[in-house]
Protein backbone atom coordinates (compact mmCIF):
# COMPACT_ATOMS: atom_id res chain seq x y z
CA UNK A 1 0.00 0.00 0.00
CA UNK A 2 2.68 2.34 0.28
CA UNK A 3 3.55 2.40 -3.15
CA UNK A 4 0.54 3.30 -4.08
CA UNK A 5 0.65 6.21 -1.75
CA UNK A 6 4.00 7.33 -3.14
CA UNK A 7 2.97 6.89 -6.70
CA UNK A 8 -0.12 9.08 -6.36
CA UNK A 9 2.24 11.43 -3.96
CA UNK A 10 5.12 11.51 -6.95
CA UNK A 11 2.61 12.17 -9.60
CA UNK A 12 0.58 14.86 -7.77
CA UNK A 13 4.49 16.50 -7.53
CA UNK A 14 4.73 16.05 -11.78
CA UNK A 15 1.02 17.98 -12.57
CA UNK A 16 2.29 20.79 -9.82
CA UNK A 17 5.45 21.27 -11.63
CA UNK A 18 3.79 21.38 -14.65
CA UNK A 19 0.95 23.63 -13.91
CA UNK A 20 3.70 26.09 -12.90
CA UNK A 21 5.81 26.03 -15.82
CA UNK A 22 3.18 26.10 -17.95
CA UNK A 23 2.16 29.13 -16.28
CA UNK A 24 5.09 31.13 -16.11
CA UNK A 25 5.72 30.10 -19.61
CA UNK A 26 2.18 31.99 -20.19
CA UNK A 27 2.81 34.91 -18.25
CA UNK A 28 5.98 35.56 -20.68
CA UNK A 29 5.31 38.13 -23.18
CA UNK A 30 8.03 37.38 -25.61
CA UNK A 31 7.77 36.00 -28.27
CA UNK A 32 10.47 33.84 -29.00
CA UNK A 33 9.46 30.14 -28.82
CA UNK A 34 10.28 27.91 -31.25
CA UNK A 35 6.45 27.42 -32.54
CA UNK A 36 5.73 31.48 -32.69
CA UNK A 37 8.90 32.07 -35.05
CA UNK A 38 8.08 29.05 -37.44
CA UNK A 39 4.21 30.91 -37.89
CA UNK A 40 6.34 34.37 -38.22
CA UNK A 41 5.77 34.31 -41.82
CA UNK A 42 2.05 33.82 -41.37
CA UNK A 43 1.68 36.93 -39.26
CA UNK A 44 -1.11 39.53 -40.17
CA UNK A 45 1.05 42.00 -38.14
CA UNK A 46 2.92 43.11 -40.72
CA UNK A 47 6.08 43.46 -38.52
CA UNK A 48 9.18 44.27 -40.39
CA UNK A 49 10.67 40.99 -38.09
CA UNK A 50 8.76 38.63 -40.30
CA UNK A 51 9.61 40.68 -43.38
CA UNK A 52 13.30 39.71 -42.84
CA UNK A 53 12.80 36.26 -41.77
CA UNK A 54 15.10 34.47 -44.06
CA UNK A 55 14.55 30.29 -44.25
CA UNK A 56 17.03 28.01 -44.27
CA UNK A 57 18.09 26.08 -47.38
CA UNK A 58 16.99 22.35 -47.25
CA UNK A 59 19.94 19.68 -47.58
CA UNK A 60 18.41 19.20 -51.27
CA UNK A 61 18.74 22.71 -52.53
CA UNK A 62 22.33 22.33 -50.84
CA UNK A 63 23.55 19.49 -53.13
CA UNK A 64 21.64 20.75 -56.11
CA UNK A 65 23.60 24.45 -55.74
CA UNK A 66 26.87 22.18 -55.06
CA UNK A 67 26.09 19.94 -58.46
CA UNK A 68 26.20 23.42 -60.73
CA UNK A 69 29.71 24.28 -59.33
C-alpha cells in the first residue's frame, strides 16, 4: 500500500510542476518560442521581423547548388 501512496504522492508533484511552468511560460510576453517564429511568416502584423525572416536552405537545394559548381 505504500507504493501506491507514493505513486499518487510523486505524480501529484509532476502535474504541480507542470501547472507552474506552464504558467510562467504563459505569463511571458516574448515571443520567442520555437512554434511562434516558425508561424512568423504567417503573421497579419505586418512586422518588419517577419519581413526579414530568411529560411534556411533544405539539404536538397544544398547538393543541387553544389552539383552546378
Amino acid at each position: 500500500m505504500e507504493v501506491f501512496a507514493v505513486t499518487i504522492f510523486v505524480s501529484l508533484m509532476f502535474a504541480v510542476l507542470f501547472a507552474a511552468l506552464f504558467l510562467a511560460e504563459r505569463m511571458q510576453k516574448r515571443r520567442g518560442s520555437l512554434e511562434q517564429v516558425a508561424l512568423l511568416p504567417l503573421d497579419d502584423g505586418g512586422s518588419p521581423s517577419a519581413a526579414n525572416f530568411t529560411r534556411p536552405h533544405s539539404h536538397d537545394q544544398h547538393i543541387r547548388h553544389q552539383s552546378t559548381h
